[in-house]
PDB file of N, CA and C in Angstrom:
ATOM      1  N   UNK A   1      54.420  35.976-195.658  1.00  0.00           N
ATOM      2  CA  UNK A   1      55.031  36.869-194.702  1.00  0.00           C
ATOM      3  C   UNK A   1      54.307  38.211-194.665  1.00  0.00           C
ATOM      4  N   UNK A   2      54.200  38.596-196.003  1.00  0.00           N
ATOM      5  CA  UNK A   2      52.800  39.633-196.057  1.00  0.00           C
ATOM      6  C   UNK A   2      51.625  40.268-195.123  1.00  0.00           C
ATOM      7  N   UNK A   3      51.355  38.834-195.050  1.00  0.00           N
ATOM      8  CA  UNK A   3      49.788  38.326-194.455  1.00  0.00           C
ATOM      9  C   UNK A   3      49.779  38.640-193.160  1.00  0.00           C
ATOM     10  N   UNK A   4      51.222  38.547-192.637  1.00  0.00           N
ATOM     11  CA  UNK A   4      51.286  38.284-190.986  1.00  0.00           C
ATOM     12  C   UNK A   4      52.152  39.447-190.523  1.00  0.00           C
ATOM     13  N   UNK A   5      52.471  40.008-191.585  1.00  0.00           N
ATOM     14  CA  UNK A   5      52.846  41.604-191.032  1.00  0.00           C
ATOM     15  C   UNK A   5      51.651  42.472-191.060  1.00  0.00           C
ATOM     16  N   UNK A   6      50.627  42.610-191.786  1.00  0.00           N
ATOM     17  CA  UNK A   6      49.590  42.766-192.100  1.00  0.00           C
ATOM     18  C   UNK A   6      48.509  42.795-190.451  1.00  0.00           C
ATOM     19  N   UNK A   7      48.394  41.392-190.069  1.00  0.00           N
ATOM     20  CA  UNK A   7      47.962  40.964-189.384  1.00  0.00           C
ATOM     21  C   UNK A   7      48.478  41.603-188.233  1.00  0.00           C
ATOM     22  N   UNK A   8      49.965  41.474-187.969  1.00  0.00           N
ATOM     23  CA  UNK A   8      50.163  42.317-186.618  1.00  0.00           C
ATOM     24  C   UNK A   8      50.191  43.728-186.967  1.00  0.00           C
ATOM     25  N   UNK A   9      50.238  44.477-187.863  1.00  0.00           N
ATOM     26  CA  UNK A   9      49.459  45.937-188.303  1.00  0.00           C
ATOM     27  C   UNK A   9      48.227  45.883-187.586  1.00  0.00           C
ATOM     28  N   UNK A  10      47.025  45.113-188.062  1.00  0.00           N
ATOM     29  CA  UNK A  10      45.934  45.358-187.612  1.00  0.00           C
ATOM     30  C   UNK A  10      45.728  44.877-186.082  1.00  0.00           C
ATOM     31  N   UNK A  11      46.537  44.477-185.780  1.00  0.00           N
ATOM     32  CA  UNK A  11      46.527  44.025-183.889  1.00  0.00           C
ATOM     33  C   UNK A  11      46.472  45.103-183.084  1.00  0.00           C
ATOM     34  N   UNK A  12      47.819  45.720-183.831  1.00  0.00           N
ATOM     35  CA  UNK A  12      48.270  46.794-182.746  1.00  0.00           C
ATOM     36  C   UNK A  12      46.981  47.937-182.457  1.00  0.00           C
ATOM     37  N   UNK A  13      47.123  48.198-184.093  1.00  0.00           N
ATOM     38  CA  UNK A  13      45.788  49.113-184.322  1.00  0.00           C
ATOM     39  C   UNK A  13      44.572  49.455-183.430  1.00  0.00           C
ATOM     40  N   UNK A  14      44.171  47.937-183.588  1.00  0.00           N
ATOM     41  CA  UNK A  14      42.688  47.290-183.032  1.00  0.00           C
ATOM     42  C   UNK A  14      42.870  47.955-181.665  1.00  0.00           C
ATOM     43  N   UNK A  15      44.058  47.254-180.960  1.00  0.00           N
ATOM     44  CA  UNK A  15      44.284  47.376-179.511  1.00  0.00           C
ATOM     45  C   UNK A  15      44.431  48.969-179.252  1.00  0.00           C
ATOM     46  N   UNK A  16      44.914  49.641-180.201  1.00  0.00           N
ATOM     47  CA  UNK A  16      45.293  51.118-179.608  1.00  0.00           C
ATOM     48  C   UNK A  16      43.852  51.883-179.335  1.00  0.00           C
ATOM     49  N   UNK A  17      42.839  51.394-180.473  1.00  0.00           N
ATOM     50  CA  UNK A  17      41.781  52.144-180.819  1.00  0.00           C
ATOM     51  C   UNK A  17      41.044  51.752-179.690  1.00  0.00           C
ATOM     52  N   UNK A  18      41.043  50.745-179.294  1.00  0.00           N
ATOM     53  CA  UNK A  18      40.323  50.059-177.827  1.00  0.00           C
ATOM     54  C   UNK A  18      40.402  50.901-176.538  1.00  0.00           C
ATOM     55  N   UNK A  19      42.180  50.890-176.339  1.00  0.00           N
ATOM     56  CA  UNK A  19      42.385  51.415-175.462  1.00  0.00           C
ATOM     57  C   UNK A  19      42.403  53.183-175.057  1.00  0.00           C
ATOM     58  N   UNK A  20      41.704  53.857-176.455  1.00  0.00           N
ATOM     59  CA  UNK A  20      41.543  55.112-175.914  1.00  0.00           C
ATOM     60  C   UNK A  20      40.082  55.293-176.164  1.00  0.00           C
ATOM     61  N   UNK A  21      40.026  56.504-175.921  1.00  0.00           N
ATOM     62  CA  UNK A  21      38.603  57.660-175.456  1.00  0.00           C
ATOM     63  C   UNK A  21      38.628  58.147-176.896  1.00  0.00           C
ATOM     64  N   UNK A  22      39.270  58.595-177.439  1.00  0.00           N
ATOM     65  CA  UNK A  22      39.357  59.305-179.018  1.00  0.00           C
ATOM     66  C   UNK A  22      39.836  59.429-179.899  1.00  0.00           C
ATOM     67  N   UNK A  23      40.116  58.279-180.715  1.00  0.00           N
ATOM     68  CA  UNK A  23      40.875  57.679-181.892  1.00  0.00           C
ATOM     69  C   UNK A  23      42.112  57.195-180.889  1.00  0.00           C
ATOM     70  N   UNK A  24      43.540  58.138-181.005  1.00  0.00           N
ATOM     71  CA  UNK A  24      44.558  57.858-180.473  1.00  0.00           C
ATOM     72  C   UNK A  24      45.305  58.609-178.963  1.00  0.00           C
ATOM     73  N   UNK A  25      44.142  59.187-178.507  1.00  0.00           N
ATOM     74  CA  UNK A  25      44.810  60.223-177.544  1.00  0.00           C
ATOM     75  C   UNK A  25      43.746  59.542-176.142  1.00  0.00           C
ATOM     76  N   UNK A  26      44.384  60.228-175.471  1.00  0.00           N
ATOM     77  CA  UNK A  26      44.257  59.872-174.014  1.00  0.00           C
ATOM     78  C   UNK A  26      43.844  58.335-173.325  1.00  0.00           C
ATOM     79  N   UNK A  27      44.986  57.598-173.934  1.00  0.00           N
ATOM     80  CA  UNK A  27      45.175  56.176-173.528  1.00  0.00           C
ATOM     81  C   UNK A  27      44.888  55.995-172.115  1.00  0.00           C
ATOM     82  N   UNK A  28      44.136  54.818-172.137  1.00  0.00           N
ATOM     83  CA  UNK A  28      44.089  54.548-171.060  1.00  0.00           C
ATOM     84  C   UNK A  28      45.213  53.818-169.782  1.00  0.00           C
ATOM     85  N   UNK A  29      45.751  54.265-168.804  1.00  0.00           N
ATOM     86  CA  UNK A  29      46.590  53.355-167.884  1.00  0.00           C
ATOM     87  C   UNK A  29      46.030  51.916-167.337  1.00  0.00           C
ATOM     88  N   UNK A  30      47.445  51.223-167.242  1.00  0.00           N
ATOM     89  CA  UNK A  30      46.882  49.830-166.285  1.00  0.00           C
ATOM     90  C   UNK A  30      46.313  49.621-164.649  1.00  0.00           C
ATOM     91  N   UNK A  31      45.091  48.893-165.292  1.00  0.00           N
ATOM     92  CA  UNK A  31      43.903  49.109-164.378  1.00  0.00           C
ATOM     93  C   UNK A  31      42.987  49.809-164.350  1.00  0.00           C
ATOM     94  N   UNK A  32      42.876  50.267-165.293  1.00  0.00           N
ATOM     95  CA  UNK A  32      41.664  51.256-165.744  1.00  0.00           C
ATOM     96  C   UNK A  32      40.422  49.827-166.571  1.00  0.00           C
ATOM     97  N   UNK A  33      39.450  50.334-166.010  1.00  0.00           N
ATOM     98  CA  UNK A  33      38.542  49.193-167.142  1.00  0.00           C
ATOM     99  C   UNK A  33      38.430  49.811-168.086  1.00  0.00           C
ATOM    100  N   UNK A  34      38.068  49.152-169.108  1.00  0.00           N
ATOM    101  CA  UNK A  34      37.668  48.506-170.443  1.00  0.00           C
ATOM    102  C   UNK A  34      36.775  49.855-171.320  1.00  0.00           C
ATOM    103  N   UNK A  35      36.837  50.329-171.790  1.00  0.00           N
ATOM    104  CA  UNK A  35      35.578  51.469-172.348  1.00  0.00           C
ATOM    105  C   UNK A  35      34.728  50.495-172.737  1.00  0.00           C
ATOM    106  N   UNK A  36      32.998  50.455-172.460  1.00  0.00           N
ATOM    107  CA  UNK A  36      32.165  49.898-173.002  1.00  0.00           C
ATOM    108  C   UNK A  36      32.146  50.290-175.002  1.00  0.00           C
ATOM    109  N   UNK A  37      31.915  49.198-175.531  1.00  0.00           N
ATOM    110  CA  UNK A  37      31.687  49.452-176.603  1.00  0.00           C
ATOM    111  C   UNK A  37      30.938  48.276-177.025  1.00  0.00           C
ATOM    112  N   UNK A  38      30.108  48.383-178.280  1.00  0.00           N
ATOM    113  CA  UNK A  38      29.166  47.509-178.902  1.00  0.00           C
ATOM    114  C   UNK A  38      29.820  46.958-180.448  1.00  0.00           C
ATOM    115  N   UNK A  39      29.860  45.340-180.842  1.00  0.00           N
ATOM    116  CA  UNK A  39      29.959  44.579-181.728  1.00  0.00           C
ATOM    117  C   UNK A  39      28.702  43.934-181.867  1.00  0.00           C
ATOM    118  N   UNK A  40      29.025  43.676-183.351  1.00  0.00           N
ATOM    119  CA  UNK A  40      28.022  42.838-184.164  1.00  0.00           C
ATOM    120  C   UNK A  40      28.298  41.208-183.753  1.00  0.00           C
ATOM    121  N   UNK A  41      27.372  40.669-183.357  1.00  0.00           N
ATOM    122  CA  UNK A  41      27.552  39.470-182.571  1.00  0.00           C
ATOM    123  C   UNK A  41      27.791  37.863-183.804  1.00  0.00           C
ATOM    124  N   UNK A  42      27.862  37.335-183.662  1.00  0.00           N
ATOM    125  CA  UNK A  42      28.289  35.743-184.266  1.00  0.00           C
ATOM    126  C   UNK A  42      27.141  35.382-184.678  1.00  0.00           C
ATOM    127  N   UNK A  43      25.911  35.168-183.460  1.00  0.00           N
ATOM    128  CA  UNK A  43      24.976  34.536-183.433  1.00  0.00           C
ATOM    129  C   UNK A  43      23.953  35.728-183.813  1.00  0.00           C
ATOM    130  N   UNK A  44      23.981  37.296-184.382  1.00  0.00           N
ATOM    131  CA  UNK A  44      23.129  37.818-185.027  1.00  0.00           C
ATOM    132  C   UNK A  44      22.823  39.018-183.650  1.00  0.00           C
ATOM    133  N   UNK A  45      22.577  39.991-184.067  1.00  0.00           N
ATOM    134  CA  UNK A  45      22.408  40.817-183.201  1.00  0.00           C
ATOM    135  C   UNK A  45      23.582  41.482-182.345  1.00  0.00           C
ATOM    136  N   UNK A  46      23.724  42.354-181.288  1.00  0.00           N
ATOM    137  CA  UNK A  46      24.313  43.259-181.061  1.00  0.00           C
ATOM    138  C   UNK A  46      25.095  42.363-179.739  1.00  0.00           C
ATOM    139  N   UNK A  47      26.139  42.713-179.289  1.00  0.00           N
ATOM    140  CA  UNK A  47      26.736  42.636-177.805  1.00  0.00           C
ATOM    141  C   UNK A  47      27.220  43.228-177.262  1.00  0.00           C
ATOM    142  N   UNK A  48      26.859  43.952-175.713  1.00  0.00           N
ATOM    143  CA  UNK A  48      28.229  45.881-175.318  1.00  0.00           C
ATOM    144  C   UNK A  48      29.050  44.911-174.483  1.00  0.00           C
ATOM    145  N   UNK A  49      30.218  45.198-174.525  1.00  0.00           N
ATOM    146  CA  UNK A  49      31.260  44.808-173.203  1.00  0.00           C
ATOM    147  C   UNK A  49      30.009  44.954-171.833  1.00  0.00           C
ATOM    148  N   UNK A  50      29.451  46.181-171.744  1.00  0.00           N
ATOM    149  CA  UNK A  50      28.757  46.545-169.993  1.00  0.00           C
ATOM    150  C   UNK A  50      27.664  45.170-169.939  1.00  0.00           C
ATOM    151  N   UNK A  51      27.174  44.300-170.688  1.00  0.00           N
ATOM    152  CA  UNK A  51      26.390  43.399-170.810  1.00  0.00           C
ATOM    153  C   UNK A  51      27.223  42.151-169.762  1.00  0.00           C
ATOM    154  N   UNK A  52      28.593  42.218-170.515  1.00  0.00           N
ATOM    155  CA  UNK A  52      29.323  41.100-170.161  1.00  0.00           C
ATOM    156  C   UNK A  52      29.937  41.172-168.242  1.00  0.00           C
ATOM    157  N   UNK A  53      29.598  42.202-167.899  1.00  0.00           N
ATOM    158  CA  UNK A  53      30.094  42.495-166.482  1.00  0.00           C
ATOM    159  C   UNK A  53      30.165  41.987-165.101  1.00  0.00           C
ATOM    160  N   UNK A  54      31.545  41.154-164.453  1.00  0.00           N
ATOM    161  CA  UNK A  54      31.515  40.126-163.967  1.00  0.00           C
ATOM    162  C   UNK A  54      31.682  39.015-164.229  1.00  0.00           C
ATOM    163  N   UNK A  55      31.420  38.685-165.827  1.00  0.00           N
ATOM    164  CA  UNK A  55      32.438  37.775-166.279  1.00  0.00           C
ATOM    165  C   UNK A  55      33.724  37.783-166.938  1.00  0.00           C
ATOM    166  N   UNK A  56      34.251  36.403-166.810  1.00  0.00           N
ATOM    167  CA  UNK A  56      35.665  36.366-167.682  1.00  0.00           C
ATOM    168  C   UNK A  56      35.405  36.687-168.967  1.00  0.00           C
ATOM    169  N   UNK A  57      36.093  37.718-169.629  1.00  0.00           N
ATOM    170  CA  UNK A  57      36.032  37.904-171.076  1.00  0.00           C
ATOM    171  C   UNK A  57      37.436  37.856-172.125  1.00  0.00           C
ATOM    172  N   UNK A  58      37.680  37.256-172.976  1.00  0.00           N
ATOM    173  CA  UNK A  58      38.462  37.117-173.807  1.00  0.00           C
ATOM    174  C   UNK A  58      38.290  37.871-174.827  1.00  0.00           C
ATOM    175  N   UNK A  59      38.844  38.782-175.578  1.00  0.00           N
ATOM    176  CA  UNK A  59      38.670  39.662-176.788  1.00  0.00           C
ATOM    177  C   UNK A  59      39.964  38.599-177.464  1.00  0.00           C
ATOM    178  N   UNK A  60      39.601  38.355-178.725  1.00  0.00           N
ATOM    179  CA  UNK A  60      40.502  37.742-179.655  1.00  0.00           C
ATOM    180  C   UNK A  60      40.241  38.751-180.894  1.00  0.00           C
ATOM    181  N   UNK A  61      40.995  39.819-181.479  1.00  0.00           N
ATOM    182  CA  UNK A  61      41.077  40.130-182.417  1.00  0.00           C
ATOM    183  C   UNK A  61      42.388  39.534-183.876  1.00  0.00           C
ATOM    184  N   UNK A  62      41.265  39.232-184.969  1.00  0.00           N
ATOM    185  CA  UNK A  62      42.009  38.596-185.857  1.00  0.00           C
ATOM    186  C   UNK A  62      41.461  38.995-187.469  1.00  0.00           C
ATOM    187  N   UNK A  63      42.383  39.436-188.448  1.00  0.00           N
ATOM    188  CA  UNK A  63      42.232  39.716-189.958  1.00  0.00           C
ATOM    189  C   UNK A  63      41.191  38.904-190.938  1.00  0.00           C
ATOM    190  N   UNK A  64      40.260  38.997-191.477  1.00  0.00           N
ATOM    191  CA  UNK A  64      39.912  38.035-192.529  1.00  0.00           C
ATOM    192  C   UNK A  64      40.463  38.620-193.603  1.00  0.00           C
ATOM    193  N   UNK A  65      41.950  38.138-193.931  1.00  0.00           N
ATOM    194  CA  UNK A  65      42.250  38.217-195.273  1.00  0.00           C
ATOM    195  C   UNK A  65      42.217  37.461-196.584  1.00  0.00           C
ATOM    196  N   UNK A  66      41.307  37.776-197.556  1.00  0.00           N
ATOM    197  CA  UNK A  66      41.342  36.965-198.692  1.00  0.00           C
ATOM    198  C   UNK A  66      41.957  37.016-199.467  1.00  0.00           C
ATOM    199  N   UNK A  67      43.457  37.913-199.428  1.00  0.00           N
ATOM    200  CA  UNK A  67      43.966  38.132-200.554  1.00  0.00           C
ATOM    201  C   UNK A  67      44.869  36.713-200.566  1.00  0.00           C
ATOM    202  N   UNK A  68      45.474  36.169-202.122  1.00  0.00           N
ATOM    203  CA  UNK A  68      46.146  34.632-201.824  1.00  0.00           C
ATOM    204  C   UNK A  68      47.669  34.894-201.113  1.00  0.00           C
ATOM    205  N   UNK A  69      48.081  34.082-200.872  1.00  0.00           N
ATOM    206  CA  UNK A  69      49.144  33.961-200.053  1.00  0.00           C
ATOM    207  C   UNK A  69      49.881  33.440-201.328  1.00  0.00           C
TER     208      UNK A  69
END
């Protein structure tokens, strides 16, 4: 139960930090796009959201927790 309170801790988080300009302030409204930002990719190397533009994109954010259950 830990694990998955935990987990939606870091959801909300993820999503808040996404959705603003500067840590927690000046959120963005609905319908506003996306702030470009850059991740470390799967397959090695870099990826920006502005790369992905025009396509369907799915963001799945999720915990790697190793602590035991």
């Amino acid at each position: 139960m830990q694990s998955v309170k935990r987990a939606f801790l870091a959801l909300i988080l993820s999503l808040a930090f996404l959705l603003t300009n500067h840590g927690f302030s000046n959120a963005l409204e609905v319908g506003q796009p996306a702030p470009d930002f850059e991740l470390d990719s799967t397959k090695g190397g870099k990826l920006k959201l502005s790369s992905l533009k025009g396509k369907n994109v799915l963001i799945n954010f999720y915990v790697l927790d190793f602590s035991p259950t």
